[in-house]
Each structure stands twice: as structure tokens, then as C-alpha cells.
PDB file of N, CA and C in Angstrom:
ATOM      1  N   UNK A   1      70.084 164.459  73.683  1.00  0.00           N
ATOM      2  CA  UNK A   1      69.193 163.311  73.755  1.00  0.00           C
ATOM      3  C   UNK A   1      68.403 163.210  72.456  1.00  0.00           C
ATOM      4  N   UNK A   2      68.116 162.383  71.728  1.00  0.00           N
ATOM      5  CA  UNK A   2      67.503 161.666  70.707  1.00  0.00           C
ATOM      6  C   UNK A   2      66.042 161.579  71.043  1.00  0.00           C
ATOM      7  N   UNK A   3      65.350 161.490  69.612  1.00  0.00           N
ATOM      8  CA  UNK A   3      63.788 161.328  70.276  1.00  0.00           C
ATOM      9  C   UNK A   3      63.339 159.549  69.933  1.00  0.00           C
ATOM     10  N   UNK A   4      62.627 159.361  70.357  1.00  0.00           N
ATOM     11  CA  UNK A   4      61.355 158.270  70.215  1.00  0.00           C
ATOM     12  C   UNK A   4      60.864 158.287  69.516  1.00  0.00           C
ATOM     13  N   UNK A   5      60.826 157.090  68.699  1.00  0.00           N
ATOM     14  CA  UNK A   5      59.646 157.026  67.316  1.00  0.00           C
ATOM     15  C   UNK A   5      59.058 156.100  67.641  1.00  0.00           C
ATOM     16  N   UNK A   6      58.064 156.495  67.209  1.00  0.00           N
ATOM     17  CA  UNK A   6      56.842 155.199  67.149  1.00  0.00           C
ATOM     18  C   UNK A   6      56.737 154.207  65.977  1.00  0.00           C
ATOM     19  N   UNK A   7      56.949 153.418  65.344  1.00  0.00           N
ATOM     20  CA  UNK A   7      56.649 152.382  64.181  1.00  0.00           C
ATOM     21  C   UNK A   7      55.870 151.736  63.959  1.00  0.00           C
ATOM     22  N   UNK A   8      55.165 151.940  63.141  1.00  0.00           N
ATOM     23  CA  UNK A   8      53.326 151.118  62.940  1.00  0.00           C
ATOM     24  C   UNK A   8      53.138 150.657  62.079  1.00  0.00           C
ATOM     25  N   UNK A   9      52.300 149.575  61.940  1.00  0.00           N
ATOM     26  CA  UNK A   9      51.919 149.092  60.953  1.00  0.00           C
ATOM     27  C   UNK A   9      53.093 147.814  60.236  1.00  0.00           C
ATOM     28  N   UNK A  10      53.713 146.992  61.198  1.00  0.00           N
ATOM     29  CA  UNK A  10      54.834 146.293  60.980  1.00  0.00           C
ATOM     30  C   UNK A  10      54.104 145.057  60.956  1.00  0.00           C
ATOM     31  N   UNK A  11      54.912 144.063  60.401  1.00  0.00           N
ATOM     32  CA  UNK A  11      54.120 142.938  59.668  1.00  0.00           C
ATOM     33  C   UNK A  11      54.906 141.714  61.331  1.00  0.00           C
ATOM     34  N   UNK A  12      53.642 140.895  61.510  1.00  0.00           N
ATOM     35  CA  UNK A  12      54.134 140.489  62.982  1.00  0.00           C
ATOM     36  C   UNK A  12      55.047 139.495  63.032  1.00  0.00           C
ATOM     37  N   UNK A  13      55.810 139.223  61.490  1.00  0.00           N
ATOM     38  CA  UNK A  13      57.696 138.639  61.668  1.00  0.00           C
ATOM     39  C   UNK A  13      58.803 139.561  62.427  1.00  0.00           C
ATOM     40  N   UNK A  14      58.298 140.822  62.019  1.00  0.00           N
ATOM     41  CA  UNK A  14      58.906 142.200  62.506  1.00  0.00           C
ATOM     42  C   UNK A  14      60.018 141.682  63.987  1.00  0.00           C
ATOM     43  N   UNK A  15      60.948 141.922  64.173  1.00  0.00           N
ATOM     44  CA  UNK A  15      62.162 141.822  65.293  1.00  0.00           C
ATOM     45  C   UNK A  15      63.078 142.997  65.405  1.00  0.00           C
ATOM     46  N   UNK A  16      63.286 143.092  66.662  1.00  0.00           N
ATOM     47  CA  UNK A  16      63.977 143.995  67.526  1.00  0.00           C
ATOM     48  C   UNK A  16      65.105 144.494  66.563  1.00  0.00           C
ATOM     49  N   UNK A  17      66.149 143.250  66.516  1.00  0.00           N
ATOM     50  CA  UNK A  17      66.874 143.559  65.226  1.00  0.00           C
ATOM     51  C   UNK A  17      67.128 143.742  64.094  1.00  0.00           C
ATOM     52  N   UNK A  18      65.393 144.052  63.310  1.00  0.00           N
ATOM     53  CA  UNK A  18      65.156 144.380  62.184  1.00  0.00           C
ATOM     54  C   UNK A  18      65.068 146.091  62.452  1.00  0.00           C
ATOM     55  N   UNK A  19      64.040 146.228  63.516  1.00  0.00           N
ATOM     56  CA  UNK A  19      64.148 147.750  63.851  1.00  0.00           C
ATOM     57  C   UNK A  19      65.810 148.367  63.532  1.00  0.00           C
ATOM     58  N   UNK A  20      66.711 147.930  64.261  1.00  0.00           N
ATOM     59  CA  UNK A  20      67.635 148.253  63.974  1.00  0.00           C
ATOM     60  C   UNK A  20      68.970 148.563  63.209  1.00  0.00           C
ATOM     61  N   UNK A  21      68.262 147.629  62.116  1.00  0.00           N
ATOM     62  CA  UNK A  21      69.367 147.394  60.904  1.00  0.00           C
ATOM     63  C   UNK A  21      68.454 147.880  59.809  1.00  0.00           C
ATOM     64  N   UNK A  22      67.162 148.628  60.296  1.00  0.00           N
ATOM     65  CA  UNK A  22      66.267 149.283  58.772  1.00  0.00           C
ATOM     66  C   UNK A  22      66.692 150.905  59.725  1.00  0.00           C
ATOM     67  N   UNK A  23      66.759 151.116  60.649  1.00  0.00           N
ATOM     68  CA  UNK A  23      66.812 152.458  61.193  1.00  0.00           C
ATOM     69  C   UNK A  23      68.159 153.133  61.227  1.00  0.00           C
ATOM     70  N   UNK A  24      69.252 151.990  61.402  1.00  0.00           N
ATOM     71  CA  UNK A  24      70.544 152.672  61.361  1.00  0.00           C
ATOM     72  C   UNK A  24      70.830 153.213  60.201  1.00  0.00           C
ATOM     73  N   UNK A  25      70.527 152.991  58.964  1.00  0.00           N
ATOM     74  CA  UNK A  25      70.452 153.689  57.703  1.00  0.00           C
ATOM     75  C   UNK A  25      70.428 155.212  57.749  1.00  0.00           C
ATOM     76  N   UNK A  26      69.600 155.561  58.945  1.00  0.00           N
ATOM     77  CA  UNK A  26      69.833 156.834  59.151  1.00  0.00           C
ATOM     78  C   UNK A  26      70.187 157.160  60.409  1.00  0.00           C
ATOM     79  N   UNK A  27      71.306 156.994  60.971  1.00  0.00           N
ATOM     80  CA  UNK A  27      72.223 157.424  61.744  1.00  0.00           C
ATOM     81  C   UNK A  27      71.900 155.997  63.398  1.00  0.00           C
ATOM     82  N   UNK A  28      73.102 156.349  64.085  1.00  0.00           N
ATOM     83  CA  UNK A  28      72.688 155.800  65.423  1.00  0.00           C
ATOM     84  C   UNK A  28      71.392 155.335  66.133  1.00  0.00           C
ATOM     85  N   UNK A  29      71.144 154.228  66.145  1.00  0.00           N
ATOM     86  CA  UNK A  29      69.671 153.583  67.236  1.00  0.00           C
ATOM     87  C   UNK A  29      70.166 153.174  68.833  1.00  0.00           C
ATOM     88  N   UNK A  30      69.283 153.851  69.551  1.00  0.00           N
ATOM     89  CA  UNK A  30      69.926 154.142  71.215  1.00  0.00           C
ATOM     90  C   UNK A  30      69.587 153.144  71.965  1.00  0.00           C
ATOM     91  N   UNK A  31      67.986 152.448  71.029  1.00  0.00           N
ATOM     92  CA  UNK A  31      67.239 151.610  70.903  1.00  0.00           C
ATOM     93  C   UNK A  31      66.367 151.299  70.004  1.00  0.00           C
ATOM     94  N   UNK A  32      65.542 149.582  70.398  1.00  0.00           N
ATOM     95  CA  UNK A  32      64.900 149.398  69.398  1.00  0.00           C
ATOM     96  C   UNK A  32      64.023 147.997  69.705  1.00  0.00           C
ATOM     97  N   UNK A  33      62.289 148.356  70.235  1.00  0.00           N
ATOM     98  CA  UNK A  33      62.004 147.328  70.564  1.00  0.00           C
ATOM     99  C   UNK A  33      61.083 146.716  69.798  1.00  0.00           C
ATOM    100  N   UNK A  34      59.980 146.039  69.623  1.00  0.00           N
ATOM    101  CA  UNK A  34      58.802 145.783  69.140  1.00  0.00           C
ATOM    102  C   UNK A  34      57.614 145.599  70.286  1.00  0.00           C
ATOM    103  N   UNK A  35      56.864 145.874  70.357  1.00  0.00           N
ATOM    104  CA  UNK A  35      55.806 145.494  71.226  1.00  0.00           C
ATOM    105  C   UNK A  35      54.816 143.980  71.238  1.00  0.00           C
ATOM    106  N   UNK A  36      54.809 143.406  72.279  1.00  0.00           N
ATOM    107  CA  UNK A  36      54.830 142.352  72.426  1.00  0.00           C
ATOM    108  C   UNK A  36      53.213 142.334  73.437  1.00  0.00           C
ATOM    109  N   UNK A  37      52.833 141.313  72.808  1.00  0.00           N
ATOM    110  CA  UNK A  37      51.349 140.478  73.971  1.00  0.00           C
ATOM    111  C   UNK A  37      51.923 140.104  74.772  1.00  0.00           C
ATOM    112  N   UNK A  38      51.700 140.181  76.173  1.00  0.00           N
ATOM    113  CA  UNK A  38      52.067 139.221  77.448  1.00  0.00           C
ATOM    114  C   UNK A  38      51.523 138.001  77.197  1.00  0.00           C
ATOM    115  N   UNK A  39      50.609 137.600  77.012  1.00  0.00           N
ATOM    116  CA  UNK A  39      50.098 136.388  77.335  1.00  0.00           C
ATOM    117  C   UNK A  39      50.360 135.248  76.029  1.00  0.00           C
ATOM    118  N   UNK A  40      50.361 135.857  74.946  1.00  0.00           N
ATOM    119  CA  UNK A  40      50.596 135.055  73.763  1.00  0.00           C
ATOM    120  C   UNK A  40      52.430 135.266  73.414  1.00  0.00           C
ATOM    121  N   UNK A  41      53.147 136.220  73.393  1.00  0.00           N
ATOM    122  CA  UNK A  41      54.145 136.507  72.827  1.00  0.00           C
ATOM    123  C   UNK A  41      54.425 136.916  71.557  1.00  0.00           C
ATOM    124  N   UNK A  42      52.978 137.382  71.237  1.00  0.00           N
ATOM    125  CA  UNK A  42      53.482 137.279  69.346  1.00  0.00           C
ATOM    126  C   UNK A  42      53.669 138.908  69.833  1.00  0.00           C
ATOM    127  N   UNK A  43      53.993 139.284  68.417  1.00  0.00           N
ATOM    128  CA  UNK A  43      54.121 141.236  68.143  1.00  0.00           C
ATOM    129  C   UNK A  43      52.831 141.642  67.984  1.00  0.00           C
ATOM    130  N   UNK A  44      52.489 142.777  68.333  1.00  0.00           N
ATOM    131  CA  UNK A  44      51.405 143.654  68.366  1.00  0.00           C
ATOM    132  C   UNK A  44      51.656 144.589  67.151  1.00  0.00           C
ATOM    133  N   UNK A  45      52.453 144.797  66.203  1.00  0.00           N
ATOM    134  CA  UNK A  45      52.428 145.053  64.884  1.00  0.00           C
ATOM    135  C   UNK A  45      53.056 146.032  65.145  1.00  0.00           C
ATOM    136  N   UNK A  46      53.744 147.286  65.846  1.00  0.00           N
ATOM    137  CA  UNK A  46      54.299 148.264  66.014  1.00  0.00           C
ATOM    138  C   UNK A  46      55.077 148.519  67.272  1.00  0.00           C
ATOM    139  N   UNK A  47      56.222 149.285  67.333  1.00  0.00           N
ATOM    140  CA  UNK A  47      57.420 149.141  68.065  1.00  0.00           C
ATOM    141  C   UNK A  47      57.862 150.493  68.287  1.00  0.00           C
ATOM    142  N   UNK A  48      58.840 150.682  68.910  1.00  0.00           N
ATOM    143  CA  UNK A  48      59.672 152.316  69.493  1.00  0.00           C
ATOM    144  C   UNK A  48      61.365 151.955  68.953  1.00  0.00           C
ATOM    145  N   UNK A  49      61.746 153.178  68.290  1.00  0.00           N
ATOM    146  CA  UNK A  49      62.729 153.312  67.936  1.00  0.00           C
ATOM    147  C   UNK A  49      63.669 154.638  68.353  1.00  0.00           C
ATOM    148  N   UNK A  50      64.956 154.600  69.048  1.00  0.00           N
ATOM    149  CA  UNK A  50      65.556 155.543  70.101  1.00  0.00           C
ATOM    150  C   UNK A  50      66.177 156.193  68.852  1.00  0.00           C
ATOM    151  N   UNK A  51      66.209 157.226  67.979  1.00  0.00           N
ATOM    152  CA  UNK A  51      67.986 157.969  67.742  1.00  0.00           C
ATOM    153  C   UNK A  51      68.623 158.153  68.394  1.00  0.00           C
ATOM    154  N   UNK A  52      69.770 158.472  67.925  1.00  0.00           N
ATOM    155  CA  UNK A  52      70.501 159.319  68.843  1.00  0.00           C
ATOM    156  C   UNK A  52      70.493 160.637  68.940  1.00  0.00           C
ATOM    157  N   UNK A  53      70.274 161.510  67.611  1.00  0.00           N
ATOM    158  CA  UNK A  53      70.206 162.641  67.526  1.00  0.00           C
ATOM    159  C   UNK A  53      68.694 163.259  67.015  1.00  0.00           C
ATOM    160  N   UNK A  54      68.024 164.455  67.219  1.00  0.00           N
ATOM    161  CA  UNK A  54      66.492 165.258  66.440  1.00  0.00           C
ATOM    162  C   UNK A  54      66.972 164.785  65.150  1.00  0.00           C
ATOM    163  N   UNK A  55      67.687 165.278  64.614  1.00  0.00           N
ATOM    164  CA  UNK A  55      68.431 165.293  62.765  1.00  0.00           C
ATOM    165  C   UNK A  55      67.925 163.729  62.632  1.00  0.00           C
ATOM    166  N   UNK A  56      68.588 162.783  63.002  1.00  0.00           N
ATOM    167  CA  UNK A  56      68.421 161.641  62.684  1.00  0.00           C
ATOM    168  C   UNK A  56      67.137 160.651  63.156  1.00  0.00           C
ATOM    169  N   UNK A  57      66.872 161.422  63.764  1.00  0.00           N
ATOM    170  CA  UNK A  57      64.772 160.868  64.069  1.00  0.00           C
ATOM    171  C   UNK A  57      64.151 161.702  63.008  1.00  0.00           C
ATOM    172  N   UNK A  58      64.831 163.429  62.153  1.00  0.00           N
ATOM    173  CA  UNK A  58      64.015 163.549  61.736  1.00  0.00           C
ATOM    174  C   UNK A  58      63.911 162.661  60.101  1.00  0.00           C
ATOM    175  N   UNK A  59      65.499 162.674  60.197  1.00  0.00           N
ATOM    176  CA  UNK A  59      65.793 161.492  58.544  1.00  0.00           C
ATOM    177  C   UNK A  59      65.054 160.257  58.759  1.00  0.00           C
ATOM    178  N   UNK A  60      64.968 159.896  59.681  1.00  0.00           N
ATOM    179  CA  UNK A  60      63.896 158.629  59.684  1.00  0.00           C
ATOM    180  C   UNK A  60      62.417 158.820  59.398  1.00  0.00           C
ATOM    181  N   UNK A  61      62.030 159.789  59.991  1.00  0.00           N
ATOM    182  CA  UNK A  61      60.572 159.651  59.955  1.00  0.00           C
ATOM    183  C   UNK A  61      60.414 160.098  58.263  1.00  0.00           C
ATOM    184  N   UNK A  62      61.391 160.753  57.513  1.00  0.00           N
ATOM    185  CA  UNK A  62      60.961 161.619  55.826  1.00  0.00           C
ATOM    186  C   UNK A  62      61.345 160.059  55.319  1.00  0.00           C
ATOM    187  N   UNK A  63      62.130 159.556  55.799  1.00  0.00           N
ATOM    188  CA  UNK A  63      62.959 158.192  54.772  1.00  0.00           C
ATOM    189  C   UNK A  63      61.921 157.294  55.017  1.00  0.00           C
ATOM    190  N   UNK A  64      61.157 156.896  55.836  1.00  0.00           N
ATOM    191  CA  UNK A  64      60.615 155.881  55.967  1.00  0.00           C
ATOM    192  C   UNK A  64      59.317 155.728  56.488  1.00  0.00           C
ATOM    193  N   UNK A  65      58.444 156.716  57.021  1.00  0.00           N
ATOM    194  CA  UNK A  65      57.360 156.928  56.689  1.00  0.00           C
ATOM    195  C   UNK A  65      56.443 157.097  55.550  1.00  0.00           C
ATOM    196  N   UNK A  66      55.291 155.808  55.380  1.00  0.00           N
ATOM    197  CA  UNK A  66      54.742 155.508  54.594  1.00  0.00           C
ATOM    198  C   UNK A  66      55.939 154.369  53.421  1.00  0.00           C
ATOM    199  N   UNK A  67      57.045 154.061  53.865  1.00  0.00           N
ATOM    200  CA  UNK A  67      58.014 153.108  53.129  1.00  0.00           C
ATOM    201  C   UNK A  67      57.217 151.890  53.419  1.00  0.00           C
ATOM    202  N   UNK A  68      57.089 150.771  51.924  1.00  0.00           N
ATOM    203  CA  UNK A  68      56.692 149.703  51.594  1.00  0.00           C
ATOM    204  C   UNK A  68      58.045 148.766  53.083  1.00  0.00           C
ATOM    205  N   UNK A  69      57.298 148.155  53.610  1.00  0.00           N
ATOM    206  CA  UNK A  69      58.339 146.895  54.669  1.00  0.00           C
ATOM    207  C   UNK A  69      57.099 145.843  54.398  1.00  0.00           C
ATOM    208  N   UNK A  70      57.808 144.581  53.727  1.00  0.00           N
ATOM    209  CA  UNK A  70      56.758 143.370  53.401  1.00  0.00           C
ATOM    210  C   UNK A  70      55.317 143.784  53.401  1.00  0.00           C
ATOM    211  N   UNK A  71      55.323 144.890  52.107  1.00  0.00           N
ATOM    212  CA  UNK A  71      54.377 144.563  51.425  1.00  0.00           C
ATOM    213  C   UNK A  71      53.221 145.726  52.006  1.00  0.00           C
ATOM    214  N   UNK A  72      53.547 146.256  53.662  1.00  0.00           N
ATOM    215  CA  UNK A  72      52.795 146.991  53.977  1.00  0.00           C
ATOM    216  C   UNK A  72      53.304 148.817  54.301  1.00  0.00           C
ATOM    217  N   UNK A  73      52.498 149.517  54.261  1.00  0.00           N
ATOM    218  CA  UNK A  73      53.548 151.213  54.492  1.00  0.00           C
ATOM    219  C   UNK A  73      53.582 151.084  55.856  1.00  0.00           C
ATOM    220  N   UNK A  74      54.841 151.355  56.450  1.00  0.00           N
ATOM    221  CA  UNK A  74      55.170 151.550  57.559  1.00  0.00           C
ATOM    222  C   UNK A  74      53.776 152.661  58.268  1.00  0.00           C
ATOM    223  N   UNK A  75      54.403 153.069  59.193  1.00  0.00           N
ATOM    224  CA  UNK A  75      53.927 154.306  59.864  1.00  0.00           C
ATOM    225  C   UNK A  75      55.346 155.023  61.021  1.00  0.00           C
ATOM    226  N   UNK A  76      55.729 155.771  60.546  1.00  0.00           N
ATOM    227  CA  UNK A  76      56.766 156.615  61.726  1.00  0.00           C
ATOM    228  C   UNK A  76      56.687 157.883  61.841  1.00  0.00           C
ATOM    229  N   UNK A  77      56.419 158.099  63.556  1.00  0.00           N
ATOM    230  CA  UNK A  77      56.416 159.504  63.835  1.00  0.00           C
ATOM    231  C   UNK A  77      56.686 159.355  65.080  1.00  0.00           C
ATOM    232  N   UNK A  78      56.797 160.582  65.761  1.00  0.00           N
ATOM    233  CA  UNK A  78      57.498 160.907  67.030  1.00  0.00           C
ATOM    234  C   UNK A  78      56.432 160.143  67.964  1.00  0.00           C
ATOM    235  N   UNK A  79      57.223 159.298  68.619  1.00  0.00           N
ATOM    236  CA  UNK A  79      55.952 159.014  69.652  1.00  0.00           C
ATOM    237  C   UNK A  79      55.487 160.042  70.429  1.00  0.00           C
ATOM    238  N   UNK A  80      54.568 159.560  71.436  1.00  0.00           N
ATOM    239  CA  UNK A  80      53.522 160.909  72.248  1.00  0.00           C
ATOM    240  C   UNK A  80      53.961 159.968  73.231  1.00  0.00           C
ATOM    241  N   UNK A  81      53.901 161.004  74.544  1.00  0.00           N
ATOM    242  CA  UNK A  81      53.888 160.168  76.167  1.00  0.00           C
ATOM    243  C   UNK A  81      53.261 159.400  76.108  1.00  0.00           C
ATOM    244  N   UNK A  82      52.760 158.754  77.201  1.00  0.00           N
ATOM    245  CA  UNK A  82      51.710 157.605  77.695  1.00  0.00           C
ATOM    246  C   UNK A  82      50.995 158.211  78.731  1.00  0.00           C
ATOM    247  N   UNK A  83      50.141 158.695  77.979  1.00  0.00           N
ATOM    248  CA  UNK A  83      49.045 159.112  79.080  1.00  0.00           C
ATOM    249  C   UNK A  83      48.356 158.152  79.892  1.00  0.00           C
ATOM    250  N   UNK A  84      48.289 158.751  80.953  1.00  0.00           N
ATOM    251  CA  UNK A  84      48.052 158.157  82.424  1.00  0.00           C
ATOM    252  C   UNK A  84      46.622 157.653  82.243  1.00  0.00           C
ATOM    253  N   UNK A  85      46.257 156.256  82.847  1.00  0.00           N
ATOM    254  CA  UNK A  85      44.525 156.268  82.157  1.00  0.00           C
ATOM    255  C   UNK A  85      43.862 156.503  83.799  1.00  0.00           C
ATOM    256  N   UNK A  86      42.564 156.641  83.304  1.00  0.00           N
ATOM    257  CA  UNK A  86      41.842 157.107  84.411  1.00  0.00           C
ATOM    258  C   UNK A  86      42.190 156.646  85.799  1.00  0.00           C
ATOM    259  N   UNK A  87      42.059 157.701  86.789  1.00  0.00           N
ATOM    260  CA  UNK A  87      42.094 156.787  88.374  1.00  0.00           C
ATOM    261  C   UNK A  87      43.998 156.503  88.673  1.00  0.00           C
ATOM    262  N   UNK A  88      44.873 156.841  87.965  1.00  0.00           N
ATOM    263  CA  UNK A  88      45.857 156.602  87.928  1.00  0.00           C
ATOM    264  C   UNK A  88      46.815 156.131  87.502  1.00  0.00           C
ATOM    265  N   UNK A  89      45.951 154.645  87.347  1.00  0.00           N
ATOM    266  CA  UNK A  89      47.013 153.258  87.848  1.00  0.00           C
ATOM    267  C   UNK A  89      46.656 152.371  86.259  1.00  0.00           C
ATOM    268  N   UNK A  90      48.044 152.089  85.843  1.00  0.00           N
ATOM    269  CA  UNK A  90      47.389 151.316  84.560  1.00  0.00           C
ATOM    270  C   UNK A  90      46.689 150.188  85.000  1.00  0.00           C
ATOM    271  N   UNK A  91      46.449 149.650  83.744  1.00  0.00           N
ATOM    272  CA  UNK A  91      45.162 148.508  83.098  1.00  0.00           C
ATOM    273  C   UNK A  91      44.067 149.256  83.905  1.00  0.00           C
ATOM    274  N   UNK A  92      43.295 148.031  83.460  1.00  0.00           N
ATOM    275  CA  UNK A  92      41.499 147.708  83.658  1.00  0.00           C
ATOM    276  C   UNK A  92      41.375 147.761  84.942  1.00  0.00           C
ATOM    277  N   UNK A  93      39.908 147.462  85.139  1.00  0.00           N
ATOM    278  CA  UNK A  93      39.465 146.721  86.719  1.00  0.00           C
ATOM    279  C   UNK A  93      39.936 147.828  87.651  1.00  0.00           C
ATOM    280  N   UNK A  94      39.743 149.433  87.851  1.00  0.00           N
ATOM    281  CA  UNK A  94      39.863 150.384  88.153  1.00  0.00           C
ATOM    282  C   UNK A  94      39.092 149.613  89.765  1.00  0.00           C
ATOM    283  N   UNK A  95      38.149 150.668  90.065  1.00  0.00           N
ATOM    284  CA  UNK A  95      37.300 149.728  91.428  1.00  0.00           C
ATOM    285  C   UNK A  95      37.838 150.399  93.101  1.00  0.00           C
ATOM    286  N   UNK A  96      38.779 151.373  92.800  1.00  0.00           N
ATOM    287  CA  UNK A  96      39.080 152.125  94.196  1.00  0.00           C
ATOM    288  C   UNK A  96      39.607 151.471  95.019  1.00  0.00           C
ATOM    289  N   UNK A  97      39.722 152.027  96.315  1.00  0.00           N
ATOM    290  CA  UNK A  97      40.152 151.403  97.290  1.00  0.00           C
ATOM    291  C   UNK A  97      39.218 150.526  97.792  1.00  0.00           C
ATOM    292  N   UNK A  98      39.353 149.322  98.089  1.00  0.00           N
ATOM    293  CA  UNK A  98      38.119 148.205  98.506  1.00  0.00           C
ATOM    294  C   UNK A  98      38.569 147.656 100.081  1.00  0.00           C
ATOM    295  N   UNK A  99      39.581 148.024 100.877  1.00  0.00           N
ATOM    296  CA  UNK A  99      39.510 148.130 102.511  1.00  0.00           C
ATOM    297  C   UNK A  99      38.291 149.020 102.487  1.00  0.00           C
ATOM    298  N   UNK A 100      38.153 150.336 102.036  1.00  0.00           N
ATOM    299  CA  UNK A 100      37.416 151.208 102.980  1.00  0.00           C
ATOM    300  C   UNK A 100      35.577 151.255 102.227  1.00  0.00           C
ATOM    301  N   UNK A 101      35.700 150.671 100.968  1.00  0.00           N
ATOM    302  CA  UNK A 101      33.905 150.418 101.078  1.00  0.00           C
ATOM    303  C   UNK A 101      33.130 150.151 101.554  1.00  0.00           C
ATOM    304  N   UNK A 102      33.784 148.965 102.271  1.00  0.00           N
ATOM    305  CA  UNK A 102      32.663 148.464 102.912  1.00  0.00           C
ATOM    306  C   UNK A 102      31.717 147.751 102.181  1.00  0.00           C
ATOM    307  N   UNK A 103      31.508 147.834 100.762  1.00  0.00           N
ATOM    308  CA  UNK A 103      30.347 147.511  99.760  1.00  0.00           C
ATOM    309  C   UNK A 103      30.526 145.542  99.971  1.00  0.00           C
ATOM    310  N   UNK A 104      29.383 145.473  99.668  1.00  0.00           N
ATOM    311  CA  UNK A 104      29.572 144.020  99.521  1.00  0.00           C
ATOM    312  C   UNK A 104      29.347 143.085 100.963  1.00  0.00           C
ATOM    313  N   UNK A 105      29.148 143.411 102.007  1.00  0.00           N
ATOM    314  CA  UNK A 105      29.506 143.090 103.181  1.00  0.00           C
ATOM    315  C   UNK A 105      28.073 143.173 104.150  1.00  0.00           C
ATOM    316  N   UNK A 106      27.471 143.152 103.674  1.00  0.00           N
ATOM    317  CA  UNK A 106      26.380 143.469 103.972  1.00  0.00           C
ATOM    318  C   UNK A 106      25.999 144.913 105.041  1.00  0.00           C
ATOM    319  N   UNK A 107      26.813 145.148 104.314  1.00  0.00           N
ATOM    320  CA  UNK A 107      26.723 146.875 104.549  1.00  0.00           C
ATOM    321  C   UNK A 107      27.079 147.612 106.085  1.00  0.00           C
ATOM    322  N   UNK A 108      27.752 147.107 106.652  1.00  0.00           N
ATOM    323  CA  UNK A 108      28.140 147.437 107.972  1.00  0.00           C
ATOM    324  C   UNK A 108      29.920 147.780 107.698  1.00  0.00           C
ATOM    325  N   UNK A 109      30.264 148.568 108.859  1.00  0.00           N
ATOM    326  CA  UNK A 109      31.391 149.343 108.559  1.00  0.00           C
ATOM    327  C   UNK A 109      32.579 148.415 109.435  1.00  0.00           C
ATOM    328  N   UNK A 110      33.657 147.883 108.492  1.00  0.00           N
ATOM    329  CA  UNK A 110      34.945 147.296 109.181  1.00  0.00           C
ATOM    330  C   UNK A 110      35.760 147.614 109.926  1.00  0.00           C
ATOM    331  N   UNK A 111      35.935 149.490 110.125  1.00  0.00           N
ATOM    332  CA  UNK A 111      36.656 150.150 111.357  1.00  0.00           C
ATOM    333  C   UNK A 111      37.963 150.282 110.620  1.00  0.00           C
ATOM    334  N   UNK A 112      38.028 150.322 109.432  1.00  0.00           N
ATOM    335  CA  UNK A 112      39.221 149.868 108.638  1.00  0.00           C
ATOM    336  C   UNK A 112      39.791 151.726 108.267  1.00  0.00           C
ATOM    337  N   UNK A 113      39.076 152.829 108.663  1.00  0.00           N
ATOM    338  CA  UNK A 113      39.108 154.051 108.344  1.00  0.00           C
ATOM    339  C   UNK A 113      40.934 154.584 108.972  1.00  0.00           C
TER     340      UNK A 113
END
């Protein structure tokens, strides 16, 4: 199995299939996405790139970390997991379980236990 790179600092023309035709240079891409806003669609400036092989994630990250791409230095290194954010559950607006508060209700209990 191949590792995960992270790519930063990409200029927001940046495309899926640019990842892939600047990365195959050094060997097999398993993948290759850019990261994207939900709500707008533009790029968020940095993306994940699959090798196929350690060797060839590690020729990427010496070849092209800190490499000029329109004008700006990349950034590539092994990505890190995705740590879990507080309370569990991604995004915002955390707030617990709200059957069993009761809060808000003028304070009497729903039987909801």
C-alpha cells in the first residue's frame, strides 16, 4: 500500500488532473483529489495525493516539496489522520443529546429517559 500526501499551498486553478500529471513524474498515482468548499465549489488551495509505492511518495515529497507551481512553493508531506474533533461527531454545533435535556422547556422532565 502507498502513502497519502498532503499538497499545500496550490494556486485555486489547481485540478484533480493536474495533481496527477505533476505527481506521476514520480511513479504511479492511486489517487488524486483537490479539496473543495461545499457551498461555493471553488478549491480550498490544497489536495491528497495516493502513490502507489513508500519509494515513490518518498520521490515526491524530495522532488517537489517547496517546488515553484504558478508562482507559489508547493507544500508536500505525508498526510496525518483526521483527528476526531471533540464530542465525536464532525463539524460545529456540538450541543449533546437534546431528547434527554430537557433544557429549554421550561424545565420539566419529558419521560424521554
Amino acid at each position: 500500500m502507498g502513502k497519502k500526501l498532503y499538497v499545500g499551498n496550490l494556486p485555486f486553478s489547481a485540478t484533480d488532473q493536474v495533481l496527477v500529471d505533476t505527481f506521476s513524474q514520480c511513479g504511479k498515482v492511486e489517487s488524486a483529489k483537490i479539496i473543495v468548499d461545499r457551498d461555493s465549489g471553488r478549491s480550498k488551495g490544497f489536495g491528497f495525493v495516493e502513490m502507489s509505492t513508500d519509494a515513490e511518495a518518498a520521490d515526491a515529497i524530495s522532488k517537489f516539496n517547496g517546488a515553484d507551481y504558478d508562482g507559489r512553493p508547493m507544500t508536500v508531506n505525508e498526510a496525518k489522520p483526521m483527528v476526531p474533533r471533540e464530542g465525536g461527531r464532525p463539524g460545529g454545533f456540538g450541543g449533546g443529546n437534546r431528547e434527554r435535556s430537557g433544557g429549554g422547556r421550561g424545565g420539566f422532565s419529558r419521560g424521554r429517559y
